[in-house]
N, C-alpha and C. Protein backbone atom coordinates (compact mmCIF):
# COMPACT_ATOMS: atom_id res chain seq x y z
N UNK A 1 14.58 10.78 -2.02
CA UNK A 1 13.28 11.18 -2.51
C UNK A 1 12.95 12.62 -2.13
N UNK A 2 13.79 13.40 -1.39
CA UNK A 2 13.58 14.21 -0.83
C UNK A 2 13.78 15.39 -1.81
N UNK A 3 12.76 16.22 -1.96
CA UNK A 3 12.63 17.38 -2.81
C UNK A 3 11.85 17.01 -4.31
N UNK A 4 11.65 16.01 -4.37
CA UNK A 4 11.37 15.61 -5.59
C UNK A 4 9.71 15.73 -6.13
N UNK A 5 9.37 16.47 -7.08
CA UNK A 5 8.42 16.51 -6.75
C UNK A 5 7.39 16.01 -8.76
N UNK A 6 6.31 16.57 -8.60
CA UNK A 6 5.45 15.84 -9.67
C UNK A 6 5.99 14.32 -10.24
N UNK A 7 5.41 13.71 -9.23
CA UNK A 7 5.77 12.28 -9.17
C UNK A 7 4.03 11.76 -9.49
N UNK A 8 4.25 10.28 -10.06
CA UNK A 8 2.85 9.69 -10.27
C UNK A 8 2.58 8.95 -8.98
N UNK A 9 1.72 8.90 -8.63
CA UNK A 9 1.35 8.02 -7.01
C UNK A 9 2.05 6.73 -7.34
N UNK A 10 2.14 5.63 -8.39
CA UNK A 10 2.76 4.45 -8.64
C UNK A 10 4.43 4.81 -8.13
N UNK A 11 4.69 5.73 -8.62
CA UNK A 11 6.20 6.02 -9.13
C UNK A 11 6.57 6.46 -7.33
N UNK A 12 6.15 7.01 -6.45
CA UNK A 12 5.80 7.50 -4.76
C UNK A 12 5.85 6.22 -4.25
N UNK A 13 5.48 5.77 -4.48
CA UNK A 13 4.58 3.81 -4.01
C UNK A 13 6.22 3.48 -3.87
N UNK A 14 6.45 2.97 -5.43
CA UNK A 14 7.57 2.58 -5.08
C UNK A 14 8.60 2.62 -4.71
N UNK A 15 9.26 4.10 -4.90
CA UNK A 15 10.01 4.72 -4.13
C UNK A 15 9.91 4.53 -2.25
N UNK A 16 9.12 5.08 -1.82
CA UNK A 16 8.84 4.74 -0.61
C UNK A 16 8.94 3.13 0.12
N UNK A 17 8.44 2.21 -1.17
CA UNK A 17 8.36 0.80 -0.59
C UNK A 17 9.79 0.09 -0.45
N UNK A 18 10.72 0.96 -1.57
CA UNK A 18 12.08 0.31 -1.63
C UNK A 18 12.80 0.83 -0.96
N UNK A 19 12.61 2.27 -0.02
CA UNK A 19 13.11 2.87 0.89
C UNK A 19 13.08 2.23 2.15
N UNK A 20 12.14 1.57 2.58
CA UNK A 20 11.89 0.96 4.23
C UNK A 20 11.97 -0.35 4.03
N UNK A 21 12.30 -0.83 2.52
CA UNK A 21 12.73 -2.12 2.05
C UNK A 21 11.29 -3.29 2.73
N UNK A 22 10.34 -2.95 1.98
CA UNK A 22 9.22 -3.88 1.67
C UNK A 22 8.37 -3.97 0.43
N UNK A 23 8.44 -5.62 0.83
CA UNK A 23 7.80 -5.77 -0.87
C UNK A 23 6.16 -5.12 -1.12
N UNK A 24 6.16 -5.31 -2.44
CA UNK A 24 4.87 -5.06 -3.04
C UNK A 24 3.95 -6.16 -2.26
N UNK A 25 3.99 -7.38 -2.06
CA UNK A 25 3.50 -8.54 -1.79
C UNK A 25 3.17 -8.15 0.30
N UNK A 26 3.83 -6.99 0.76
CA UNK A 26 3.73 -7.20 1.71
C UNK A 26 2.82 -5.83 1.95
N UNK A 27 2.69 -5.08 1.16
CA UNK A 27 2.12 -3.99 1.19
C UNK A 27 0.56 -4.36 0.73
N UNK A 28 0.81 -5.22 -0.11
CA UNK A 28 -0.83 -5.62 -0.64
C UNK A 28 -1.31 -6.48 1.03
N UNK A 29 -0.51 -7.12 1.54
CA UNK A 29 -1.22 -7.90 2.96
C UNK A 29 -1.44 -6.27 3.64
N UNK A 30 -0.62 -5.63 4.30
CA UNK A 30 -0.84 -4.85 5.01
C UNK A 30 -2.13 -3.73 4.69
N UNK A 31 -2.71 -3.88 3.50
CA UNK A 31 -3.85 -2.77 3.32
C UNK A 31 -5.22 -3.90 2.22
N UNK A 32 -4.54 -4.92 3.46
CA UNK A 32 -5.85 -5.94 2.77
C UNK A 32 -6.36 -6.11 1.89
N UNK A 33 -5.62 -6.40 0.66
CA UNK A 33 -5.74 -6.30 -0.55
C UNK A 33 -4.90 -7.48 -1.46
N UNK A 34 -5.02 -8.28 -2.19
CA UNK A 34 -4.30 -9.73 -2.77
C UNK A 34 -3.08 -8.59 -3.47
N UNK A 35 -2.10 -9.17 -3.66
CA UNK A 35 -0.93 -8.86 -4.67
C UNK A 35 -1.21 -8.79 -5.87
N UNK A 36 -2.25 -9.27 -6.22
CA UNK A 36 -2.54 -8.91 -7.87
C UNK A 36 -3.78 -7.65 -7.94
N UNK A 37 -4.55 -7.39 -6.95
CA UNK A 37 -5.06 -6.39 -7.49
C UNK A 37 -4.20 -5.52 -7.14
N UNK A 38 -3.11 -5.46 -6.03
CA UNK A 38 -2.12 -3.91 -6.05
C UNK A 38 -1.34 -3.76 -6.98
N UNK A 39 -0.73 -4.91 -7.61
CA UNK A 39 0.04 -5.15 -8.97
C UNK A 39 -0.59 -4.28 -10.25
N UNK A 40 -1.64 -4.66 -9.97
CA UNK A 40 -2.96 -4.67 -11.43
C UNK A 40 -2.66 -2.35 -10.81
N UNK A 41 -3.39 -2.38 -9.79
CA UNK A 41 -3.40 -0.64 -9.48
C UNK A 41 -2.13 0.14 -9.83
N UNK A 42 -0.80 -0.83 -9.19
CA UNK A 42 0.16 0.02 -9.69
C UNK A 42 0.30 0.13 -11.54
N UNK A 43 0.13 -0.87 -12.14
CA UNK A 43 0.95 -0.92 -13.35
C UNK A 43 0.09 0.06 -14.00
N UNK A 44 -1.90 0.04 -13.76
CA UNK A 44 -2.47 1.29 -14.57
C UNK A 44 -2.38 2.64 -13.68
N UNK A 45 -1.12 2.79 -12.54
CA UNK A 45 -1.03 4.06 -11.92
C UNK A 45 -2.74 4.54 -11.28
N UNK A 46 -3.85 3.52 -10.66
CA UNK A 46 -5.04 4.00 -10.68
C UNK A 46 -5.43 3.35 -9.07
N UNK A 47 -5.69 4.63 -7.89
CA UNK A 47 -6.33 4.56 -6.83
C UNK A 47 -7.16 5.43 -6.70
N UNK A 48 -7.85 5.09 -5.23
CA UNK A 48 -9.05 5.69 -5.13
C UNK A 48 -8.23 6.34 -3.80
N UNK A 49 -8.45 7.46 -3.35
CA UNK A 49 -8.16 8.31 -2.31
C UNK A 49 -8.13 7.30 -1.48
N UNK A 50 -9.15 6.56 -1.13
CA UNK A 50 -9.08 5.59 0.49
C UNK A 50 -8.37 5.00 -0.06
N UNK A 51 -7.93 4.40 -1.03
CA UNK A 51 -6.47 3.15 -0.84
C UNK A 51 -4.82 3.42 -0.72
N UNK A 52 -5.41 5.08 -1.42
CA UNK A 52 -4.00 6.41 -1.19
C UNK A 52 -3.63 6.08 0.48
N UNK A 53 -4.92 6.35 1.05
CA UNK A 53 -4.90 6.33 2.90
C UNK A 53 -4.72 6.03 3.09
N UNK A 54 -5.17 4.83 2.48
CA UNK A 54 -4.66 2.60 3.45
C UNK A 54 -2.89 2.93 3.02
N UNK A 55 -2.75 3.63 2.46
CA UNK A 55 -1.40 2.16 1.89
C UNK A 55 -0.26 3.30 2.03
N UNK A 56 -0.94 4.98 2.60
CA UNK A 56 -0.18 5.58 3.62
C UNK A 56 0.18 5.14 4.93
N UNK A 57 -0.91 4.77 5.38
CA UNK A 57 -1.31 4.01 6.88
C UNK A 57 -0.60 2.77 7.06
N UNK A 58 0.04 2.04 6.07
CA UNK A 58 0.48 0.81 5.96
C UNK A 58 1.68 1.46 5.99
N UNK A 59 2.46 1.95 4.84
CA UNK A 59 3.70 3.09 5.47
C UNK A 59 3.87 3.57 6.45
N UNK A 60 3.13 3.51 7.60
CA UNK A 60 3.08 5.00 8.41
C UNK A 60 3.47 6.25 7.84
N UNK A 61 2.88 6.62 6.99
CA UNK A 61 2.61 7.83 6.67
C UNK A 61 0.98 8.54 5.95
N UNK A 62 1.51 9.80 6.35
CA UNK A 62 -0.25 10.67 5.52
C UNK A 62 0.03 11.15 4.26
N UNK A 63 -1.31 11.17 3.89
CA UNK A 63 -1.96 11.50 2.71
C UNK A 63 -1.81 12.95 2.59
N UNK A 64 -1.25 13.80 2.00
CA UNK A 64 -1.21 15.02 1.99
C UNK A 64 -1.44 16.05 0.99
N UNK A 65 -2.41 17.00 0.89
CA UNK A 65 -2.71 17.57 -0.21
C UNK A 65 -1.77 19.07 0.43
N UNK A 66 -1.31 20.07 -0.20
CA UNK A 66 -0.59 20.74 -0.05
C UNK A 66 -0.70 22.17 -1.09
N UNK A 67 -1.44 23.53 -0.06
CA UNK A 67 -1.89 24.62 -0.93
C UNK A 67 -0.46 24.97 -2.33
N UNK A 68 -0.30 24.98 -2.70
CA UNK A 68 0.48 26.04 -3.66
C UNK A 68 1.09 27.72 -3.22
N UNK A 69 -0.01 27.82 -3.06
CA UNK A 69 0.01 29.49 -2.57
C UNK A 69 0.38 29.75 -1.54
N UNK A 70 -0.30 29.40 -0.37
CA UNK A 70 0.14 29.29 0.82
C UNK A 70 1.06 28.42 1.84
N UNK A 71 1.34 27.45 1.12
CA UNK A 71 1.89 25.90 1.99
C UNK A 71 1.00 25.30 2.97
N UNK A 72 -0.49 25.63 3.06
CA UNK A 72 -1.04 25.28 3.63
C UNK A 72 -1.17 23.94 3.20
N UNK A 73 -1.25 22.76 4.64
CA UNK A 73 -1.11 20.97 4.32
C UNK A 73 -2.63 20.86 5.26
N UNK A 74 -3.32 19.79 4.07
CA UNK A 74 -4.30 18.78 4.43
C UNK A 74 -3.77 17.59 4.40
N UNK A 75 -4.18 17.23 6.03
CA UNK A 75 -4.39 15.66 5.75
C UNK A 75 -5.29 15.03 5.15
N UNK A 76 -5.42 14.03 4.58
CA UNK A 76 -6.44 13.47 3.59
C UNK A 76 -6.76 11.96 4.51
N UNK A 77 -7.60 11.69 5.35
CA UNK A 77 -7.98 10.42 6.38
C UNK A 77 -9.83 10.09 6.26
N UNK A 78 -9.75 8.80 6.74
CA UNK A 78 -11.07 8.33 6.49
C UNK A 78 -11.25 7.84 7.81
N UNK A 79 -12.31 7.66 8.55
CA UNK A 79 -12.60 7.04 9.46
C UNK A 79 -12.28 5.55 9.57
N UNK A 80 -11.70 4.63 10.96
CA UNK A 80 -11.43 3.34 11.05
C UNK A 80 -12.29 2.95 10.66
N UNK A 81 -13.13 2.79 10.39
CA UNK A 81 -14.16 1.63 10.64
C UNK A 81 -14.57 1.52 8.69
N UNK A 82 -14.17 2.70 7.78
CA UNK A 82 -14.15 2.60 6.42
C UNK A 82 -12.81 1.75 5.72
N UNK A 83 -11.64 2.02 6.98
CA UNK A 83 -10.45 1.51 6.32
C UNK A 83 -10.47 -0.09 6.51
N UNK A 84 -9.36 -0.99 5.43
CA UNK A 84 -8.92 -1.79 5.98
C UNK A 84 -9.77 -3.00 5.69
N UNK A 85 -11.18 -2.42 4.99
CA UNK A 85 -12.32 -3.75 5.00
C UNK A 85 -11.34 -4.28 3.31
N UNK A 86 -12.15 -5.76 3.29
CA UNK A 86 -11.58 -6.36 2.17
C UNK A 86 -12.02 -5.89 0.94
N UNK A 87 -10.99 -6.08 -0.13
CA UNK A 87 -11.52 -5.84 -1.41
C UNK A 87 -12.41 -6.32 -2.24
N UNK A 88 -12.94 -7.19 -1.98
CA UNK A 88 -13.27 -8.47 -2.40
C UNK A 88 -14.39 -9.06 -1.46
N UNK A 89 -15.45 -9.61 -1.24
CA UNK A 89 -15.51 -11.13 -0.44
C UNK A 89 -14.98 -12.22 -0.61
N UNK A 90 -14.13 -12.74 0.31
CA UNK A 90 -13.78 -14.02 0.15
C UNK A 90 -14.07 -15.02 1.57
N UNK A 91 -14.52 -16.12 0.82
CA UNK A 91 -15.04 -17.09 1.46
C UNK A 91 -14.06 -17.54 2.94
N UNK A 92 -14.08 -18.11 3.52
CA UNK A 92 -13.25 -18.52 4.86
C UNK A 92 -12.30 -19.09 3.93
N UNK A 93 -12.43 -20.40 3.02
CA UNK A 93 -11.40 -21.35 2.39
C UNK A 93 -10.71 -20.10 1.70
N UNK A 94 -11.23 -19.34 1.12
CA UNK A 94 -9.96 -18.40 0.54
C UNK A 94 -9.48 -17.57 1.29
N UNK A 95 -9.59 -16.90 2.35
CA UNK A 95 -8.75 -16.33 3.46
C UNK A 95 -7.72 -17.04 3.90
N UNK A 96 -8.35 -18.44 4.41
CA UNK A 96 -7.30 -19.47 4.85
C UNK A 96 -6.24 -19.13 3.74
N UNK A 97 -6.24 -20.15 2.24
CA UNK A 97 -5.30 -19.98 1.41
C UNK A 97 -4.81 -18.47 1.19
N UNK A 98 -5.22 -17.89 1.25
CA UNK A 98 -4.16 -16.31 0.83
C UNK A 98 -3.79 -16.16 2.31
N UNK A 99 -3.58 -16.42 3.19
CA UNK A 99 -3.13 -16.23 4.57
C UNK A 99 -1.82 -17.29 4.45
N UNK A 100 -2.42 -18.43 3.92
CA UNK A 100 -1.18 -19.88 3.39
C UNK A 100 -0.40 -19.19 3.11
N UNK A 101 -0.65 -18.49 1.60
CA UNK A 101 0.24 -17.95 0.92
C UNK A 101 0.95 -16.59 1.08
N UNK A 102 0.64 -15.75 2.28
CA UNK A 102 1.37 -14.80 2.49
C UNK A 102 2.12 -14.85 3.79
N UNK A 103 1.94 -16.05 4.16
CA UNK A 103 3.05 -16.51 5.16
C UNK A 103 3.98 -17.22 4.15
N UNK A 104 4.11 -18.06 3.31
CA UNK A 104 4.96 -18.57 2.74
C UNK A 104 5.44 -17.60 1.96
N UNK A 105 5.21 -16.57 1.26
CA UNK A 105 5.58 -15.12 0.95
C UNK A 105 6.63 -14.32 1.66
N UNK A 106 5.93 -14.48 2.73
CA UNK A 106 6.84 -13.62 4.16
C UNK A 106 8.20 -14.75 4.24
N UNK A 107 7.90 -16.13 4.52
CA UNK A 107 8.78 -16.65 4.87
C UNK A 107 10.14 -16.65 3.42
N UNK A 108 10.14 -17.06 2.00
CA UNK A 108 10.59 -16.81 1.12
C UNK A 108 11.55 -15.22 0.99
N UNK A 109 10.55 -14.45 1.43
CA UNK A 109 11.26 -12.99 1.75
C UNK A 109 12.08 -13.19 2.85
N UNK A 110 12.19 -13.52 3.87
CA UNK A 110 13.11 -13.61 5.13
C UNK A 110 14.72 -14.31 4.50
N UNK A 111 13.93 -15.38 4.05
CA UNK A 111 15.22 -16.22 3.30
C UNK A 111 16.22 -15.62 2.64
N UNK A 112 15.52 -15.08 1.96
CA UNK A 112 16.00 -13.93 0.38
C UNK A 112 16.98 -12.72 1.15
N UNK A 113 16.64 -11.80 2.52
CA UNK A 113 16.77 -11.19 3.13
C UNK A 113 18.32 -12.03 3.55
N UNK A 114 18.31 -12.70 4.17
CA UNK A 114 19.39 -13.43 5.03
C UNK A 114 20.74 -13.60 3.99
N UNK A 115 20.20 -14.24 3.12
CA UNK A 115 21.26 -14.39 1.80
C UNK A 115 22.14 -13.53 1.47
């Protein structure tokens, strides 16, 4: 990926996710978000700067805006306490079940992994 550049944030996403070899499904847990709305964001290529952050932060990596002219680099960060909240409200019974289901997710991936 290295040097590559005018990339679409979707097209970055995935590159990066298949580089450290994690799924989409695990990236949507890690920036608190269901697999179908990150599904739904990647396929219309459409975030909002804070989910750019989250789902740097979930990478361990930053958000970086980068002068032209100068090479001068911004980080692009939000305060803890903005990141990380849910997308959604969901009730306790639906936490439980999407917690069900992204352990059985995780576990399916391990399997898959071993094979």
């Amino acid at each position: 990926m290295e040097g590559l550049i005018d990339m679409s944030a979707k097209t970055v996403i995935k590159e990066i996710i298949k580089a450290k070899n994690i799924s989409q499904a695990e990236l949507a847990e890690a920036t608190n978000t269901t697999r179908q709305n990150l599904s739904n964001k990647m396929t219309r290529d459409k975030f909002s700067s804070l989910e750019l952050v989250e789902i740097a932060d979930a990478l361990e990596m930053n958000l970086i805006l980068k002068d032209k002219a100068d090479g001068t680099e911004y980080i692009i960060d939000y305060p803890e306490d903005e990141k990380g909240k849910s997308k959604r409200n969901m009730t306790e019974e639906e936490k439980k079940a999407a917690q069900k289901k992204s352990e059985e997710t995780k576990a399916r991936n391990a399997k898959k992994q071993i094979q």
